[in-house]
N, C-alpha and C. Protein backbone atom coordinates (compact mmCIF):
# COMPACT_ATOMS: atom_id res chain seq x y z
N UNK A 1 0.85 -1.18 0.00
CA UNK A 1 0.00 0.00 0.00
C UNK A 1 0.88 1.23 0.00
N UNK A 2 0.57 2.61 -0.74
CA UNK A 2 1.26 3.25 -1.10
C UNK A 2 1.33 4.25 0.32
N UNK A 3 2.22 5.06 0.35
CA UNK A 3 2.62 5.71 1.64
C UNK A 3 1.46 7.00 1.52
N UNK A 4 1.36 7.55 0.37
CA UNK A 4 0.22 8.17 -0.14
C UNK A 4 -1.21 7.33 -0.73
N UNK A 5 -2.29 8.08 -0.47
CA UNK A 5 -3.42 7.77 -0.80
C UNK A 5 -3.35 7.73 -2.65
N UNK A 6 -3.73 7.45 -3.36
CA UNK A 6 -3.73 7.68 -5.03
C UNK A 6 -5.04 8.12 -5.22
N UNK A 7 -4.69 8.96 -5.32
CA UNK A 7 -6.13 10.02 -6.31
C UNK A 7 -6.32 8.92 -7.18
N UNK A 8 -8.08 9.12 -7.39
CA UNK A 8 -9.03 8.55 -8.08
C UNK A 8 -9.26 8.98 -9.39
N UNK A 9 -8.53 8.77 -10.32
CA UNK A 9 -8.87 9.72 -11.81
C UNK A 9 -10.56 10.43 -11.84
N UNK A 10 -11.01 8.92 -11.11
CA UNK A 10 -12.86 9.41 -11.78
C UNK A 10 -13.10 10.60 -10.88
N UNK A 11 -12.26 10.72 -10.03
CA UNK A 11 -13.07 11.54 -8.90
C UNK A 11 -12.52 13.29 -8.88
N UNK A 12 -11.53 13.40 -9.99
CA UNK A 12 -10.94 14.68 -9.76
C UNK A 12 -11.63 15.46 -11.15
N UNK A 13 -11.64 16.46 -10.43
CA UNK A 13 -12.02 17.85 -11.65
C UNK A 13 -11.05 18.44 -12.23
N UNK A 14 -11.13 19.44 -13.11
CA UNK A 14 -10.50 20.41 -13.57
C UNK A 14 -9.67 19.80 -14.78
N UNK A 15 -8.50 21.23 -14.17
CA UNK A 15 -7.13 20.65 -14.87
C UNK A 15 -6.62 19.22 -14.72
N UNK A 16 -6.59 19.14 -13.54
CA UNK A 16 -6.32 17.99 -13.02
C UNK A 16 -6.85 16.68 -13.26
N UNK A 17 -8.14 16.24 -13.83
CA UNK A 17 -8.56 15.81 -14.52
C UNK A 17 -8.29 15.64 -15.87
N UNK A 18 -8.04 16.90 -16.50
CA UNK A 18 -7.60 16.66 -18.27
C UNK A 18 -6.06 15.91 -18.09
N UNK A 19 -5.47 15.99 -16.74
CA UNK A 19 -3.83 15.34 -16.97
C UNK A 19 -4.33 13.82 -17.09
N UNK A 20 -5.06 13.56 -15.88
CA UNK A 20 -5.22 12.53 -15.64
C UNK A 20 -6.17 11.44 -17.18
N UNK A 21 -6.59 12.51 -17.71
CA UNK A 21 -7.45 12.32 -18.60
C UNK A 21 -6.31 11.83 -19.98
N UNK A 22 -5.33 12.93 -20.29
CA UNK A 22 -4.25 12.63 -21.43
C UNK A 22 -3.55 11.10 -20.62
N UNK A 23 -3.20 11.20 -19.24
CA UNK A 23 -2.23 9.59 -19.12
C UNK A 23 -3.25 8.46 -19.47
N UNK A 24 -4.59 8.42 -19.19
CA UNK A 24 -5.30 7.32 -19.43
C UNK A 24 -5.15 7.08 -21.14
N UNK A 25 -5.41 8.09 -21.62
CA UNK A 25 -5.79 7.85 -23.24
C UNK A 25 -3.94 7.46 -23.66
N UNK A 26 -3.09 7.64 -22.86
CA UNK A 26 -1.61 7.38 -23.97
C UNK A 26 -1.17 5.61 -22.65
N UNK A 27 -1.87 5.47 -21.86
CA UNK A 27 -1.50 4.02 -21.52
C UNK A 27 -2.49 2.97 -21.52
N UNK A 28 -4.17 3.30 -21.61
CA UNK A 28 -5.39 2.87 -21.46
C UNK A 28 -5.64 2.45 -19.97
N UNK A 29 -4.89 3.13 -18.81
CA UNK A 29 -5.38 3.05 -17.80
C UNK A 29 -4.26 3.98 -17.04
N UNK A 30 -4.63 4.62 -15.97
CA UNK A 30 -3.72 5.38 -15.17
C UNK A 30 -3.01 4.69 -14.13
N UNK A 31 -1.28 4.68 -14.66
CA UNK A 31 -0.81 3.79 -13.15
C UNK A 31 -0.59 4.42 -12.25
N UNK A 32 -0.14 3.34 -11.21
CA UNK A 32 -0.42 3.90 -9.86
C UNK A 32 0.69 5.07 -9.53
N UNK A 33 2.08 5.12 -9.99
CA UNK A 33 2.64 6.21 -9.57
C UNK A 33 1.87 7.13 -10.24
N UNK A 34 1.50 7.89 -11.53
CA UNK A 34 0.70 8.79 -11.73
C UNK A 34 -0.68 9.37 -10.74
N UNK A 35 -0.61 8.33 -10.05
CA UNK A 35 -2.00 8.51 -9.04
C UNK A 35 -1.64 9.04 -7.73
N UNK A 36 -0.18 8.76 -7.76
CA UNK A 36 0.35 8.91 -6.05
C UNK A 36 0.53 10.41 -6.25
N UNK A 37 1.57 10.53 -7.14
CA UNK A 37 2.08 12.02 -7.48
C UNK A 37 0.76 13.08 -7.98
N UNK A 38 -0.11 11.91 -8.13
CA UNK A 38 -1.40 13.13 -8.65
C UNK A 38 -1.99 13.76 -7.30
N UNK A 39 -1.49 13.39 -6.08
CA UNK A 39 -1.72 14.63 -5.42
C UNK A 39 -1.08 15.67 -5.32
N UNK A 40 -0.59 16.32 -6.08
CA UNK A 40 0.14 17.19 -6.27
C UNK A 40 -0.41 17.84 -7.36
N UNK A 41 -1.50 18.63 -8.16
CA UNK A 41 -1.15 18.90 -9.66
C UNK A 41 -0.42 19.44 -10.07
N UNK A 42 0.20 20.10 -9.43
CA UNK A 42 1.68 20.77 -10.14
C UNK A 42 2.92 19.32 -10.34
N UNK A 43 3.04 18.34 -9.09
CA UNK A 43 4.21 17.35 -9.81
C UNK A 43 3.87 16.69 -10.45
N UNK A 44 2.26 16.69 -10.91
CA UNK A 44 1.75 15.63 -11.79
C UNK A 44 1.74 16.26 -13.30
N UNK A 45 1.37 17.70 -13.31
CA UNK A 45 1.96 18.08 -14.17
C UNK A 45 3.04 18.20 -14.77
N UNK A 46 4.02 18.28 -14.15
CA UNK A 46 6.14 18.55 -14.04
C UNK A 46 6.23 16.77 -14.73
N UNK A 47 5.20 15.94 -14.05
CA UNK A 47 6.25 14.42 -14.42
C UNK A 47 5.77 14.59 -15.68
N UNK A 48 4.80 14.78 -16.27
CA UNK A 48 3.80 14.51 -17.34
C UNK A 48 4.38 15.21 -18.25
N UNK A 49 4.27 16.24 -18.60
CA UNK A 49 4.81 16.86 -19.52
C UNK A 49 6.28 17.01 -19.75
N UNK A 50 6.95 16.62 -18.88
CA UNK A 50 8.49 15.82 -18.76
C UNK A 50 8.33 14.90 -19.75
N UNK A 51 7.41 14.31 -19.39
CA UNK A 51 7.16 13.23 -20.54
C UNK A 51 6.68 13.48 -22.13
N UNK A 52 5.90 14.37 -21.56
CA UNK A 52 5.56 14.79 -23.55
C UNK A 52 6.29 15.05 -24.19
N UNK A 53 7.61 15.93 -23.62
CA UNK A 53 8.83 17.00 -24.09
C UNK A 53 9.54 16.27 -24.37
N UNK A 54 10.24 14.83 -23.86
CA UNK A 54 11.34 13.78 -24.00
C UNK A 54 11.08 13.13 -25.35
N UNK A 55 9.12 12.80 -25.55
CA UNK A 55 8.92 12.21 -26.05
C UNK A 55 8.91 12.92 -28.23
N UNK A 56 9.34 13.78 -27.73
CA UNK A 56 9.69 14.69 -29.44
C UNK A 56 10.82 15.14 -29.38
N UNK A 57 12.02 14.75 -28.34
CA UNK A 57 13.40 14.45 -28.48
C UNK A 57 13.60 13.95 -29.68
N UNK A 58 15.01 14.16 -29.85
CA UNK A 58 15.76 13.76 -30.91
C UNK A 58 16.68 12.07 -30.66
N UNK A 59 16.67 11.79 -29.76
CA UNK A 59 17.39 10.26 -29.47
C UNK A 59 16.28 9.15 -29.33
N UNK A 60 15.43 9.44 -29.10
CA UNK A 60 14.31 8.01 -30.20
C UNK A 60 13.90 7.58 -28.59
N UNK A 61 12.90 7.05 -28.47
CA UNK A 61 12.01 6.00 -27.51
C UNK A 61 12.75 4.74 -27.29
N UNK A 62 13.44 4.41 -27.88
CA UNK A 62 14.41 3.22 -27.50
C UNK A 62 15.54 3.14 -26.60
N UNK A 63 16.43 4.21 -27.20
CA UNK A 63 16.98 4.49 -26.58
C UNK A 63 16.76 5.49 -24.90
N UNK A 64 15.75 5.90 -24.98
CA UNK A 64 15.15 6.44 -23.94
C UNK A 64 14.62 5.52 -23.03
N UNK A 65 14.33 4.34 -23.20
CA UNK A 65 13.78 3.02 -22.44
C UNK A 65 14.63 2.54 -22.08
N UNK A 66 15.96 2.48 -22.65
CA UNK A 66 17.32 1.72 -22.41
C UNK A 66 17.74 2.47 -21.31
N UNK A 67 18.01 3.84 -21.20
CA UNK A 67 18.07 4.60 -20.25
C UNK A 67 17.30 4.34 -19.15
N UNK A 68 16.29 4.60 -19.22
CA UNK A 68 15.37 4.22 -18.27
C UNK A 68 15.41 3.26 -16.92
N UNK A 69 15.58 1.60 -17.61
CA UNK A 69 15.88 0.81 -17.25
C UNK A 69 17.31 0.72 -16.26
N UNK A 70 18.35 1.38 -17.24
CA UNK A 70 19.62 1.49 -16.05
C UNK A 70 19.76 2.59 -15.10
N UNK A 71 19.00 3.86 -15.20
CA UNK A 71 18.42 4.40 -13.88
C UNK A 71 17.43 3.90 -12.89
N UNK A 72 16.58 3.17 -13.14
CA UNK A 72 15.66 2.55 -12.32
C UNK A 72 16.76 1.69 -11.68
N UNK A 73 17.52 0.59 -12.17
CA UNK A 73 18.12 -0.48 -11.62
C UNK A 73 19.18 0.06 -11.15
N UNK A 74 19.85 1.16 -11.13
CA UNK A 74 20.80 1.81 -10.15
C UNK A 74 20.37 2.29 -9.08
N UNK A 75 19.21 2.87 -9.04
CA UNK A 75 18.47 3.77 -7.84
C UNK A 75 17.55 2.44 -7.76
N UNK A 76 17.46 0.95 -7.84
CA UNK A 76 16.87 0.24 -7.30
C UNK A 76 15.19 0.37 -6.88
N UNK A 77 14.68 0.86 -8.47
CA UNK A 77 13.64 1.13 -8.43
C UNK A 77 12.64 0.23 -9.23
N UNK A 78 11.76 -0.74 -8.66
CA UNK A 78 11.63 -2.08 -9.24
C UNK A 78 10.10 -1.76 -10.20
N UNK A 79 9.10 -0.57 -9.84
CA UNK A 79 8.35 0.19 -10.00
C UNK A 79 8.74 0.65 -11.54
N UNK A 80 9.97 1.55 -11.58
CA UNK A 80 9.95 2.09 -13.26
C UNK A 80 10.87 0.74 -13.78
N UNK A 81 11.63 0.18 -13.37
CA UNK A 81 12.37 -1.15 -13.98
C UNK A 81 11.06 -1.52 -14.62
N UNK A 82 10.15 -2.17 -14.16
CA UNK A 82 9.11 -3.13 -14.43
C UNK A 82 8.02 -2.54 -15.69
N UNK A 83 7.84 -1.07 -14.82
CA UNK A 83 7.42 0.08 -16.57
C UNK A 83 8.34 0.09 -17.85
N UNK A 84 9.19 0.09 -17.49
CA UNK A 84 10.04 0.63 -18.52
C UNK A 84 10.81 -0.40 -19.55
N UNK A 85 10.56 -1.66 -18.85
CA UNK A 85 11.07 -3.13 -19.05
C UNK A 85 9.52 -2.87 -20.61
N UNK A 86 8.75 -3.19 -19.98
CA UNK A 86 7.67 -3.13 -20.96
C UNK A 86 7.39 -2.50 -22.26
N UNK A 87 7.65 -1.00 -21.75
CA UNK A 87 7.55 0.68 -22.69
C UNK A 87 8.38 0.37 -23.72
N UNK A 88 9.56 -0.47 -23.01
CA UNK A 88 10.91 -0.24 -23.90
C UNK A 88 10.49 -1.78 -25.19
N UNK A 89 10.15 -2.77 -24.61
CA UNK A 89 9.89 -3.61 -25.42
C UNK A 89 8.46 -3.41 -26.43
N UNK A 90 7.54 -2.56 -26.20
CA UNK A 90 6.40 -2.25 -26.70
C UNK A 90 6.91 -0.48 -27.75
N UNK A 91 8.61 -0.34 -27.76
CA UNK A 91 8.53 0.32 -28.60
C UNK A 91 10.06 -0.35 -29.80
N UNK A 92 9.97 -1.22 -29.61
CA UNK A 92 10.80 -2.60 -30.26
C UNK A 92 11.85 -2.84 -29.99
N UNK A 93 12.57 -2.71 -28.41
CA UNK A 93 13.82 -2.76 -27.99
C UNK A 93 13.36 -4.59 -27.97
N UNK A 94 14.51 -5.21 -27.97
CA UNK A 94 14.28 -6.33 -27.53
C UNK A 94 14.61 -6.64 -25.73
N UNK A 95 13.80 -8.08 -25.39
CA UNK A 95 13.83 -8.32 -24.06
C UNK A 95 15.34 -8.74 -23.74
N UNK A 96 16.14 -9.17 -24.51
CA UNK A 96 17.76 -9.23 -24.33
C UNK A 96 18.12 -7.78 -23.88
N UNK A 97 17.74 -6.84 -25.16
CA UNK A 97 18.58 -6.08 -24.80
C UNK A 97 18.28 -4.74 -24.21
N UNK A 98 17.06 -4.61 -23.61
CA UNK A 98 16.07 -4.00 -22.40
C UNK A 98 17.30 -4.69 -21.22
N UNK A 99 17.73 -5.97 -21.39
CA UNK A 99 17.83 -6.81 -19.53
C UNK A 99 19.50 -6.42 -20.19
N UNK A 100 20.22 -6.23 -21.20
CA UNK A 100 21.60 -5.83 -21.40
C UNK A 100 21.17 -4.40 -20.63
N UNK A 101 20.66 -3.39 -21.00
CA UNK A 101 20.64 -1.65 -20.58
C UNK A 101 20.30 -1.56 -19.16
N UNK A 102 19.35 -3.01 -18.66
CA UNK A 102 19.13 -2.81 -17.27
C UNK A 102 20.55 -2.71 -16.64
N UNK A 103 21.61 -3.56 -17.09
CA UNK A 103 22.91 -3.65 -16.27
C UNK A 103 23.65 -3.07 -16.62
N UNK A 104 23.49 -1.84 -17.89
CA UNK A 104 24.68 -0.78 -18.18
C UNK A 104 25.36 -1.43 -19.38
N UNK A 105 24.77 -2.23 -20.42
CA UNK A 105 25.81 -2.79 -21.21
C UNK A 105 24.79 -2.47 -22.45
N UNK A 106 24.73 -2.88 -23.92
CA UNK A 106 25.01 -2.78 -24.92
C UNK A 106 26.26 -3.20 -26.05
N UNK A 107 25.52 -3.82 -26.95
CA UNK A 107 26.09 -4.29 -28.26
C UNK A 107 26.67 -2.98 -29.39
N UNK A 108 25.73 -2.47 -29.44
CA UNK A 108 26.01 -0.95 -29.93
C UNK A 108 26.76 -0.14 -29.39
N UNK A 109 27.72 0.51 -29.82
CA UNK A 109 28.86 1.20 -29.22
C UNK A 109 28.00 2.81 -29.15
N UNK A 110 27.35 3.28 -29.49
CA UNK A 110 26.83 4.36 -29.45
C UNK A 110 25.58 4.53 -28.40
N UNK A 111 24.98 3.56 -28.63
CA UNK A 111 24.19 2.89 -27.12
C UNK A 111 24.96 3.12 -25.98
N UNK A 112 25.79 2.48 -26.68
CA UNK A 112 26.82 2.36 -24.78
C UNK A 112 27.32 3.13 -24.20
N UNK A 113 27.37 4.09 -25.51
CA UNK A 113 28.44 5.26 -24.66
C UNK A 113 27.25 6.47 -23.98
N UNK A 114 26.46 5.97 -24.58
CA UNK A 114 24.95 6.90 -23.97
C UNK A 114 24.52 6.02 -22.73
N UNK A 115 24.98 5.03 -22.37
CA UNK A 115 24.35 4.26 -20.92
C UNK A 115 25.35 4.30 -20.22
N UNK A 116 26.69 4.46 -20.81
CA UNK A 116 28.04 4.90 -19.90
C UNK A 116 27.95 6.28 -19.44
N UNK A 117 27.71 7.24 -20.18
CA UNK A 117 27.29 8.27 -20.07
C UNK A 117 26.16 8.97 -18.77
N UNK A 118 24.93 8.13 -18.99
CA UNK A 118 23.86 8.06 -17.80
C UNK A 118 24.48 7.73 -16.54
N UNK A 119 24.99 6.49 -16.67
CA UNK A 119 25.35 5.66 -15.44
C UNK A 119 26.33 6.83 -14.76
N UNK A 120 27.17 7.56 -15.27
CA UNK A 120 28.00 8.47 -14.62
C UNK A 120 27.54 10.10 -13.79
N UNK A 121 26.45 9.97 -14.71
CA UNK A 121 25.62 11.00 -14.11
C UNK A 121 24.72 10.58 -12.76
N UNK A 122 23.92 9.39 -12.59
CA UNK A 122 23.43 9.34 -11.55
C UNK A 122 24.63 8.96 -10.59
N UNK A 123 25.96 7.90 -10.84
CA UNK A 123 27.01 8.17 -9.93
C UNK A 123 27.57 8.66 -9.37
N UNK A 124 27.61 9.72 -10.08
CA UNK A 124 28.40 11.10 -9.54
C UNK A 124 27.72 12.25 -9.29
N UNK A 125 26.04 11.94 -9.33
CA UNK A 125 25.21 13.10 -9.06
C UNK A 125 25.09 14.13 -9.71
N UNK A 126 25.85 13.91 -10.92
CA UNK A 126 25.48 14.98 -12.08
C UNK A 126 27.03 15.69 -12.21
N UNK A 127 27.79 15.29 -11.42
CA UNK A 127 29.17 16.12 -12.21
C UNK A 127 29.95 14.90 -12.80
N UNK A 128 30.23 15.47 -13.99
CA UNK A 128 30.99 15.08 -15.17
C UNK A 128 31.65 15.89 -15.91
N UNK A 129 32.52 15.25 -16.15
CA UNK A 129 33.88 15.75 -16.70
C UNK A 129 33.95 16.52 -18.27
N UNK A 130 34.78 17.37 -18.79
CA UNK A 130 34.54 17.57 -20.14
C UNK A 130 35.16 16.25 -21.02
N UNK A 131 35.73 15.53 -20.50
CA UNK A 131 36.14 14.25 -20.92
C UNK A 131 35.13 13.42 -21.25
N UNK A 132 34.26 13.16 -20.02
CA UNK A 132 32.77 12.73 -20.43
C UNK A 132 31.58 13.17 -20.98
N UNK A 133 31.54 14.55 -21.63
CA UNK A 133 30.98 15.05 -22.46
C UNK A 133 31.82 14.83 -24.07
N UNK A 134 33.33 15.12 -23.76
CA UNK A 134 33.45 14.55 -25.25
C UNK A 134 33.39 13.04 -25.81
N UNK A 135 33.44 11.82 -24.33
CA UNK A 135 33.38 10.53 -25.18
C UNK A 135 32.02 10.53 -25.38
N UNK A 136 30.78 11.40 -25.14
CA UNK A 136 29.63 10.96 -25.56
C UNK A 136 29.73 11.53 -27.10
N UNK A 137 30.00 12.86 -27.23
CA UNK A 137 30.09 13.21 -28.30
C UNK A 137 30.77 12.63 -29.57
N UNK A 138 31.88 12.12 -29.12
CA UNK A 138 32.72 11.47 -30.17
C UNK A 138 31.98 10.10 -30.24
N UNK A 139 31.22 9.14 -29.55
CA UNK A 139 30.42 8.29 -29.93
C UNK A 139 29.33 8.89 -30.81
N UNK A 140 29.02 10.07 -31.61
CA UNK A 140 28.20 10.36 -32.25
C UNK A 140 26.84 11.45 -31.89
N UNK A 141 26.86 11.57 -30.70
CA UNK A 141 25.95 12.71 -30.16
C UNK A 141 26.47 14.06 -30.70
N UNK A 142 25.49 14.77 -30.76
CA UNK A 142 25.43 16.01 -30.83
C UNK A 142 25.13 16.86 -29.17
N UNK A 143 25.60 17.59 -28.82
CA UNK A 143 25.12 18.41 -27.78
C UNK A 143 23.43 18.50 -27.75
N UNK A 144 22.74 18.54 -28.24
CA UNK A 144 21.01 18.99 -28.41
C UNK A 144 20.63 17.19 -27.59
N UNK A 145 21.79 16.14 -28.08
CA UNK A 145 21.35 15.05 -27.45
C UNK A 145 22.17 14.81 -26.55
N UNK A 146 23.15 15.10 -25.69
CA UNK A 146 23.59 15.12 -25.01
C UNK A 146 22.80 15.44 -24.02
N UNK A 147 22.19 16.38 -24.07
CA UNK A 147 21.20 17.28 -23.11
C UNK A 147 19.99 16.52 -23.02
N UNK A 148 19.59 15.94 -24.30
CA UNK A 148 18.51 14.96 -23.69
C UNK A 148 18.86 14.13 -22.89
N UNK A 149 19.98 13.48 -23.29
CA UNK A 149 20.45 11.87 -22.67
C UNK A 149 20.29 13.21 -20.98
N UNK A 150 20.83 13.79 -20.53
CA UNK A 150 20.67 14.32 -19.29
C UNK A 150 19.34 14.34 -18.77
N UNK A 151 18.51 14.98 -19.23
CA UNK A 151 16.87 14.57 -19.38
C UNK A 151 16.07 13.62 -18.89
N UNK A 152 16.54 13.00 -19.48
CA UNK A 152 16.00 11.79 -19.77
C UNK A 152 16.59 10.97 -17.90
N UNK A 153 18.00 11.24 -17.55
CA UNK A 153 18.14 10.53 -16.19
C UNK A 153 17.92 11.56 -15.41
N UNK A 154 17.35 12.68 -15.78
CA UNK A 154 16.88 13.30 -14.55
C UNK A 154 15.20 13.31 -14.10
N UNK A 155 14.52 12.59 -15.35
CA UNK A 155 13.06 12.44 -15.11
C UNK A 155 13.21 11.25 -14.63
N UNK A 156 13.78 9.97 -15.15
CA UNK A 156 13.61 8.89 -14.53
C UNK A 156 14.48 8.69 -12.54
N UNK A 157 15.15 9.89 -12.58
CA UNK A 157 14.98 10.09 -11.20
C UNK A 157 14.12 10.38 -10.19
N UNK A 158 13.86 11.62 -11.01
CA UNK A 158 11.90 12.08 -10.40
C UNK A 158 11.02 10.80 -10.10
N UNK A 159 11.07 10.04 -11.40
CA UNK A 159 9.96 9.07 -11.01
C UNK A 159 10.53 7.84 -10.38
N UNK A 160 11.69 7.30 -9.97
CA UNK A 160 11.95 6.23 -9.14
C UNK A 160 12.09 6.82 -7.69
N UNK A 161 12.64 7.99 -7.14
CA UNK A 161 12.57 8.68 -5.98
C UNK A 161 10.74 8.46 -5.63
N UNK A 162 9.99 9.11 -6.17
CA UNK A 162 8.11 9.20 -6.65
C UNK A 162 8.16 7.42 -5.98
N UNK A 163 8.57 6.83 -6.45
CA UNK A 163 8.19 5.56 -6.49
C UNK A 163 8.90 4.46 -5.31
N UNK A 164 10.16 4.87 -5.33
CA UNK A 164 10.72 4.41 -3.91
C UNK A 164 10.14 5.13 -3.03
N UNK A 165 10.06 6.55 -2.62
CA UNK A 165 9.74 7.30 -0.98
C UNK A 165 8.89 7.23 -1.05
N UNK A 166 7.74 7.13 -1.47
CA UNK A 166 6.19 6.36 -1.91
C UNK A 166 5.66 5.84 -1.67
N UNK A 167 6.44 4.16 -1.88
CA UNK A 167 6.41 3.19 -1.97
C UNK A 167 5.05 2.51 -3.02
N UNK A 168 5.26 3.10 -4.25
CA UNK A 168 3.83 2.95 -4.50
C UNK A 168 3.47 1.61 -5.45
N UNK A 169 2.27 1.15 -5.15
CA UNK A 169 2.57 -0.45 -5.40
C UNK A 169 2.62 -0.54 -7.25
N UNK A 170 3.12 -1.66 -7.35
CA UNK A 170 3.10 -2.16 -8.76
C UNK A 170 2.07 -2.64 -9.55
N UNK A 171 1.95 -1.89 -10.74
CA UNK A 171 0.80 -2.30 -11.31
C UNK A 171 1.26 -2.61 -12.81
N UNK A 172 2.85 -3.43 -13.24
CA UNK A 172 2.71 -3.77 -14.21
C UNK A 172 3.62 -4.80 -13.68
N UNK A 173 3.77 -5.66 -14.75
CA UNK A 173 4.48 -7.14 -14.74
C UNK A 173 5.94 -6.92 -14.03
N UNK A 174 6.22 -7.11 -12.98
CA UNK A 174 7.56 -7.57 -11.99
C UNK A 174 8.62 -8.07 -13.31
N UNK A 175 9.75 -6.75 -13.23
CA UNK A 175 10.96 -6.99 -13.64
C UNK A 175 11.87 -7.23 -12.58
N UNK A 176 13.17 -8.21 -12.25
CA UNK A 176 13.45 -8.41 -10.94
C UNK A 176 14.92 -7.24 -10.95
N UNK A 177 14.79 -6.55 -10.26
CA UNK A 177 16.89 -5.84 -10.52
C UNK A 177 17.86 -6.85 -10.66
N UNK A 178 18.48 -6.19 -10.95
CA UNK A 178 20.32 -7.06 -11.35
C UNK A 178 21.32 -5.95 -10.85
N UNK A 179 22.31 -7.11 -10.46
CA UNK A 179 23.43 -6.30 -10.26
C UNK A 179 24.38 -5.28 -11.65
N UNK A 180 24.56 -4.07 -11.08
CA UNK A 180 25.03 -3.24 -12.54
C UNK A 180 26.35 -3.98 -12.80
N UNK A 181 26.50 -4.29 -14.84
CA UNK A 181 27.75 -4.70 -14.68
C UNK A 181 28.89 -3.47 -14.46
């Protein structure tokens, strides 16, 4: 049971309602972290449209799931692991290599240097080196994606913090963590 109560989609008005209203229509049901944080409409707004904005990025939904996955499983968050395990395979990552990004690895060298990249940022809390801005770059990023790849592990922080101090229960298929390689 969640540490917070979860707002009732059916039961809220307003604005707050049309949010709740756009997450139902883009997942066909509202999960439960969206419900926890929906007491808030302002962080329910902030996660949400975090999300719209990532989602007309320039580094693709795949790679954004790959991400995903190895921030959840660093911050030991079994909640977006288990979302994102899914998101990522329902936007054609494969289940190999969703459970490769859960542990920081990749076949793709440009992948990798974008999950090497992440992994150093939630490690080090966000300072990184100009060294580690140029091996992302010289793996092929541009700065405009550089800044996403940042993005991108700073929302999936929002929402595993949301979801660990929370504790808010699971409402999609149990991905189990792994140790990072």
């Amino acid at each position: 049971m969640s540490y917070l109560e979860p707002k009732n989609p059916e039961t809220i008005t307003g604005e707050h309602k049309a949010l709740f209203d756009q997450i139902n229509n883009a997942f066909g049901a509202v999960p439960n972290m969206f419900k926890v944080i929906g007491n808030s409409s302002a962080a329910l707004e902030s996660m949400w449209t975090s999300f719209g904005a990532l989602s007309k990025g320039k580094i693709g939904a795949k790679l954004g799931e790959q991400i995903a996955v190895l921030v959840a499983n660093m911050n030991r968050c079994e909640y977006c692991l288990s979302a994102h395990t899914v998101l990522g395979q329902n936007v054609g990552v494969s289940a190999e290599d969703m459970a490769k990004a859960q542990e920081g690895r990749s076949s793709d060298p440009k992948t990798q240097a974008a999950l090497d990249f992440s992994a150093k940022l939630v490690k080090n809390h966000g300072q990184v080196s100009q060294n580690d801005i140029s091996s992302v770059r010289n793996a092929g990023f541009n700065d405009e994606e550089i800044a996403e790849i940042l993005a991108h592990v700073a929302l999936n922080i929002f929402t595993n913090y949301t979801n660990i101090a929370f504790d808010v229960t699971l409402d999609f298929p149990k991905t189990e963590l792994r140790a990072a390689a």
